[in-house]
N, C-alpha and C. Protein backbone atom coordinates (compact mmCIF):
# COMPACT_ATOMS: atom_id res chain seq x y z
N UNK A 1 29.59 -45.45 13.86
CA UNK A 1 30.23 -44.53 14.76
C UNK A 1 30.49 -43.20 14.08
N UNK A 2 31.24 -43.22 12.90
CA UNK A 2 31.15 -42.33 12.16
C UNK A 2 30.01 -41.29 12.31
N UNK A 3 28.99 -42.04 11.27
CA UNK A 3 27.53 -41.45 11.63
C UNK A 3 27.19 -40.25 12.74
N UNK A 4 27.20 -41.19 13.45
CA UNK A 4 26.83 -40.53 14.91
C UNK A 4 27.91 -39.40 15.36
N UNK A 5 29.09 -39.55 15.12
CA UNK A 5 29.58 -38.32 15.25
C UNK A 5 29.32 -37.06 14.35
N UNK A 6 29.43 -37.28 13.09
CA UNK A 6 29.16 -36.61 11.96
C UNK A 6 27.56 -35.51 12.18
N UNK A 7 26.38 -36.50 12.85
CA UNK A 7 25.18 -35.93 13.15
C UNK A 7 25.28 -35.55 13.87
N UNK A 8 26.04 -35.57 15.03
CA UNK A 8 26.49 -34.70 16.38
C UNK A 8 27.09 -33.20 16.51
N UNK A 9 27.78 -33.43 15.17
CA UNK A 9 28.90 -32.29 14.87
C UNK A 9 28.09 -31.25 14.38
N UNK A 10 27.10 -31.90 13.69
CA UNK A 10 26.10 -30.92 12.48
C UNK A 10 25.30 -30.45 13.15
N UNK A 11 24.45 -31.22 14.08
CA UNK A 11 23.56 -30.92 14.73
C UNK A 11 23.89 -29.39 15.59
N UNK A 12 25.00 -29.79 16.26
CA UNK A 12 26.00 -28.88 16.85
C UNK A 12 26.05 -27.19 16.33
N UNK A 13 26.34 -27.62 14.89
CA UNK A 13 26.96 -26.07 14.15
C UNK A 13 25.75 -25.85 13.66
N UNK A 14 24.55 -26.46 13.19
CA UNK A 14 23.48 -26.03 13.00
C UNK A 14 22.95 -25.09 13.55
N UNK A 15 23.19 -25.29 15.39
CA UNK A 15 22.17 -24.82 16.59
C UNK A 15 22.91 -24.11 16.75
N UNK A 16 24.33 -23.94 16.49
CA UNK A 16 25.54 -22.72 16.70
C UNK A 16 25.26 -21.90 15.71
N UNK A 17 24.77 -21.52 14.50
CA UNK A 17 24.78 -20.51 13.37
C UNK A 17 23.38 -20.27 13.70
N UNK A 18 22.44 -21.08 14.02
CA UNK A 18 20.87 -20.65 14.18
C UNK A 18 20.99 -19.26 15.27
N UNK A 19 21.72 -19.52 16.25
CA UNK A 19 21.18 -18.70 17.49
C UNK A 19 22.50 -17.54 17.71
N UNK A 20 21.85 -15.92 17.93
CA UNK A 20 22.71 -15.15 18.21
C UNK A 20 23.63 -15.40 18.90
N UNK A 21 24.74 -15.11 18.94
CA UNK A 21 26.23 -15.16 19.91
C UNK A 21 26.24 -14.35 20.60
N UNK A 22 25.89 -13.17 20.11
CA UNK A 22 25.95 -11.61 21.24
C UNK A 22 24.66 -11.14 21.28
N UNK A 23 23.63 -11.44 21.80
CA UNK A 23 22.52 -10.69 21.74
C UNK A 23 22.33 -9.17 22.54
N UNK A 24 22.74 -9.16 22.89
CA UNK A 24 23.06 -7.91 23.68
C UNK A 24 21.69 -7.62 24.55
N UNK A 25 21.58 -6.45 25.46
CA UNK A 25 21.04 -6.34 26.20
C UNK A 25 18.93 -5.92 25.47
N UNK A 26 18.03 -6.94 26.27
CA UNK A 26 17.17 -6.87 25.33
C UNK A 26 16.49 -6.04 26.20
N UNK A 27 15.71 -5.00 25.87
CA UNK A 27 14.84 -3.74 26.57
C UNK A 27 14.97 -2.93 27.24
N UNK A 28 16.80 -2.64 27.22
CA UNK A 28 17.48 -1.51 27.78
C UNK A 28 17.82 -0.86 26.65
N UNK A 29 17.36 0.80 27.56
CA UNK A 29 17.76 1.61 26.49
C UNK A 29 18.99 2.26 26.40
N UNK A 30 19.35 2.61 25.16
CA UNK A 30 20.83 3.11 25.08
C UNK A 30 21.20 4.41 25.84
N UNK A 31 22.54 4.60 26.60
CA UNK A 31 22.27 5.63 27.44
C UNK A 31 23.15 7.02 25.94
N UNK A 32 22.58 7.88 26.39
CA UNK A 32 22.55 9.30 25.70
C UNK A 32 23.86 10.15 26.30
N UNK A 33 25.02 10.35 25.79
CA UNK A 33 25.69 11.03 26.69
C UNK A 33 25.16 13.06 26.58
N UNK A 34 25.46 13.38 27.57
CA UNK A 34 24.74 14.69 27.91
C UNK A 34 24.87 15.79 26.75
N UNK A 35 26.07 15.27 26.22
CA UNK A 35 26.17 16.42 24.84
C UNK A 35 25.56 16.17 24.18
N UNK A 36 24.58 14.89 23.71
CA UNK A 36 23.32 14.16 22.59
C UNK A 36 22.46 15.28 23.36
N UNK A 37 22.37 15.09 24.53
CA UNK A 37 20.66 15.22 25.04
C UNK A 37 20.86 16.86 25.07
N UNK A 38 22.31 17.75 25.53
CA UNK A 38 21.81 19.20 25.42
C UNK A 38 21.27 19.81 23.59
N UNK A 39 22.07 19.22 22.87
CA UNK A 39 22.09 19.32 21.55
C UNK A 39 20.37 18.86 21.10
N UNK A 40 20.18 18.01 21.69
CA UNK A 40 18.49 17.54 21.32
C UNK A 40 17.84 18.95 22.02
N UNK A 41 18.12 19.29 23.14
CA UNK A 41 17.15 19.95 24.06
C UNK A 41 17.17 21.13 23.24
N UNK A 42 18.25 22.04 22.74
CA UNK A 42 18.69 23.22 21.91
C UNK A 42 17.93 23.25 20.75
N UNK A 43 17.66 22.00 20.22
CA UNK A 43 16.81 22.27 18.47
C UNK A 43 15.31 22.02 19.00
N UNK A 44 14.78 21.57 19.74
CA UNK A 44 13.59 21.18 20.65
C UNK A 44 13.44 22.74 21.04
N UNK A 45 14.09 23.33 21.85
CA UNK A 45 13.45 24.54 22.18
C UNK A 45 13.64 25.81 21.06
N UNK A 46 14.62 25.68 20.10
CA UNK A 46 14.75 26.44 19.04
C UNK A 46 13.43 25.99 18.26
N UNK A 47 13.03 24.96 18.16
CA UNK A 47 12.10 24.83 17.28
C UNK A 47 10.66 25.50 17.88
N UNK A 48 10.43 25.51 19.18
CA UNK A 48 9.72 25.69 20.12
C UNK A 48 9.36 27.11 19.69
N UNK A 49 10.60 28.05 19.88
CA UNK A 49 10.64 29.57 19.48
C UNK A 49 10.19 29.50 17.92
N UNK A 50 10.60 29.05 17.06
CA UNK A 50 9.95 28.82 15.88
C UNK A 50 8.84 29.10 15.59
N UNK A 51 8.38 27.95 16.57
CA UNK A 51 6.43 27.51 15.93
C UNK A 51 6.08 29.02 16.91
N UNK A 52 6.15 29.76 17.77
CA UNK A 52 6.16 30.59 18.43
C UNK A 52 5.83 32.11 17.62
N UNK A 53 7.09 32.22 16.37
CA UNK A 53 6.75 32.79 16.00
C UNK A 53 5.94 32.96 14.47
N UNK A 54 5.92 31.57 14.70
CA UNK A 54 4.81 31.23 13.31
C UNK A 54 2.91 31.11 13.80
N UNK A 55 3.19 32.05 14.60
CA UNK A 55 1.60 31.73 15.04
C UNK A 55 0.47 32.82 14.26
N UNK A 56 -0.13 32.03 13.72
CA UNK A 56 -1.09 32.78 13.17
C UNK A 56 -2.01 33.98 13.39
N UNK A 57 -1.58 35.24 12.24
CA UNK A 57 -2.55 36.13 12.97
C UNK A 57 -3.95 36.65 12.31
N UNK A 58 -4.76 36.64 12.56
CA UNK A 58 -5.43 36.49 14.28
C UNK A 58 -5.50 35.08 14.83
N UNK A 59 -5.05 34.66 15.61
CA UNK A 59 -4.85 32.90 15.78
C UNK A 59 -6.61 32.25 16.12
N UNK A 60 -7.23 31.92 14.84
CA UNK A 60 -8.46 31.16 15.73
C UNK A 60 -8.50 30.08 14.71
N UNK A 61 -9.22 29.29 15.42
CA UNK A 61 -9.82 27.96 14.21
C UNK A 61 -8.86 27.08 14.45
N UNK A 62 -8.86 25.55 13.20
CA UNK A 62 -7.83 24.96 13.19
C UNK A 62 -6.17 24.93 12.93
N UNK A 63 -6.07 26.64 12.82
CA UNK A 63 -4.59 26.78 12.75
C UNK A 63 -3.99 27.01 14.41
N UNK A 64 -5.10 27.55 14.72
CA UNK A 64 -4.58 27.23 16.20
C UNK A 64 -4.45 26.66 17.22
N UNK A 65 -5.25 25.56 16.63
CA UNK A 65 -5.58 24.10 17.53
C UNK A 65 -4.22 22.99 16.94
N UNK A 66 -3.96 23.40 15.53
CA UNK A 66 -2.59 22.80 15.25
C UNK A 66 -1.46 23.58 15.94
N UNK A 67 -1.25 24.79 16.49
CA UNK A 67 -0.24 25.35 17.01
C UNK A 67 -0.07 25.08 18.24
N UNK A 68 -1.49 24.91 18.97
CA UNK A 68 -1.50 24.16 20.36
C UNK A 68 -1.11 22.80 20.37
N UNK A 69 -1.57 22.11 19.60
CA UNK A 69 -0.93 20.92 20.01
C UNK A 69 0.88 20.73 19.90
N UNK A 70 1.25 21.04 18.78
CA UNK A 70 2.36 21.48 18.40
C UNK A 70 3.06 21.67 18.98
N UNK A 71 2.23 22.93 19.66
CA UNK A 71 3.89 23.52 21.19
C UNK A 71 3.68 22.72 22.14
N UNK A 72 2.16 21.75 22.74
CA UNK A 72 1.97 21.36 23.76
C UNK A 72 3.14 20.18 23.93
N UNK A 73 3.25 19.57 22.35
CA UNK A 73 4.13 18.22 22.40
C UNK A 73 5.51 18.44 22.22
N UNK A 74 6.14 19.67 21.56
CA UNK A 74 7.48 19.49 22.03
C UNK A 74 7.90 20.38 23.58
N UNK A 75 7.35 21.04 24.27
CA UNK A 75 7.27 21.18 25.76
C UNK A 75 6.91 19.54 26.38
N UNK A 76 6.44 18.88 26.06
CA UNK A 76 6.45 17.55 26.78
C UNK A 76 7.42 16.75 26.78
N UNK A 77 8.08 17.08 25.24
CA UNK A 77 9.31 16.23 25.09
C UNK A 77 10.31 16.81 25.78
N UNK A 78 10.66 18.34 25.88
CA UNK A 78 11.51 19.20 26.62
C UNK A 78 11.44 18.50 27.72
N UNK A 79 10.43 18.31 28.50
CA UNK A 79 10.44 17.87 30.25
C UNK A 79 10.56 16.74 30.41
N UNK A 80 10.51 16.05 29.22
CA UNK A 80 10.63 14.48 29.81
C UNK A 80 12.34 14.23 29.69
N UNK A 81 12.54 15.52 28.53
CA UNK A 81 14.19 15.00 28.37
C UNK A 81 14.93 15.38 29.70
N UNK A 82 14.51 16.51 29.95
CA UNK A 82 15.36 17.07 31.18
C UNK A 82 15.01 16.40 32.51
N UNK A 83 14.28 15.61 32.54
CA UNK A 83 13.81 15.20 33.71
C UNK A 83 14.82 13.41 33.58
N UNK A 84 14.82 13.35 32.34
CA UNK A 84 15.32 11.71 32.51
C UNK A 84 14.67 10.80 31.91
N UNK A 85 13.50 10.88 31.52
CA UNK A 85 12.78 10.09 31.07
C UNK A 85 12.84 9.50 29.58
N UNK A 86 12.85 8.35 29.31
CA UNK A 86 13.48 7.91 27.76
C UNK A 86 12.43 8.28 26.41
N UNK A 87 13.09 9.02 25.89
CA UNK A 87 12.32 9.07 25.06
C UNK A 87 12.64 8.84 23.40
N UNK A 88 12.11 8.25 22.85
CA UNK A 88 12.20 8.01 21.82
C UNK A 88 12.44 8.06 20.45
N UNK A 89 13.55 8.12 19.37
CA UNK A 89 14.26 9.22 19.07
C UNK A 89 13.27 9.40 17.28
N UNK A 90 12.12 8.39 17.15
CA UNK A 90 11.03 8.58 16.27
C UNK A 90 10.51 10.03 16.91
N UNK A 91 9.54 10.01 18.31
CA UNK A 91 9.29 11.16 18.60
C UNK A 91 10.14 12.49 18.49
N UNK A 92 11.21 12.24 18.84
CA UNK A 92 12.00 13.09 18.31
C UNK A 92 11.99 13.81 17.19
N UNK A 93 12.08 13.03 16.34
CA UNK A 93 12.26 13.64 14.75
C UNK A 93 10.56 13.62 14.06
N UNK A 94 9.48 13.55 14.65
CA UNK A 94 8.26 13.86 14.22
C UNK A 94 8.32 14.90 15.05
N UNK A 95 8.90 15.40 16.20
CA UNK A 95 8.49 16.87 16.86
C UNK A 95 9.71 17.59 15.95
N UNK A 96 10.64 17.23 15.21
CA UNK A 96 11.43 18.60 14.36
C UNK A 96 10.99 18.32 12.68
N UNK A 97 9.96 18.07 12.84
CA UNK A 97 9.57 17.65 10.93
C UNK A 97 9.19 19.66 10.80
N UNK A 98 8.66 19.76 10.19
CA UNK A 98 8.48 21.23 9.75
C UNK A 98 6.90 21.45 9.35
N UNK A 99 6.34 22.22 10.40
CA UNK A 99 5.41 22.31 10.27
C UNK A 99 4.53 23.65 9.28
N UNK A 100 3.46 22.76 8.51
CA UNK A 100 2.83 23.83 7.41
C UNK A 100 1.64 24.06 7.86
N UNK A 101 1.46 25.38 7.83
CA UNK A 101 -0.19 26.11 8.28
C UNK A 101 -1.19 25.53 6.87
């Protein structure tokens, strides 16, 4: 009898320490309160003016195919932020890395 309780008990706290207690919500994203997202939107378009005025002169070749893409992707991130759309805060910080000609 012993036994059997003893393997009951274990079995028990085994499957109790194996498995999360709070898993929290799985594939929802965290909500952003509006002072995150104006503060994101402000260095996003400051950076925007940036690459703006780092444009190469006379702009041809691959410095300007890197400047196009460049501005094309943080204007995408701009509209997706303002629009609502989640975006991802890796993308984020690869659109404010610092870009070299």
């Amino acid at each position: 009898m012993k036994i059997r309780t003893l393997t009951f008990l274990l079995s028990v706290w085994l499957t109790r320490s194996l498995t999360p207690t709070w898993p929290g919500p799985v594939g929802v994203q965290k909500r952003v309160s509006p002072n995150e997202t104006a503060l994101v939107l402000s260095e996003l378009q400051a950076k925007q003016e940036q690459l703006g005025r780092q444009l190469p002169e006379p702009p041809k070749g691959p410095a300007l195919i890197r400047f196009m893409s460049k501005r094309l992707q943080l204007q995408n991130l701009i509209n997706r932020i303002q629009t609502g759309q989640p975006v991802s805060p890796n993308e984020i910080n690869q659109a404010l890395r610092p870009t070299y000609q």
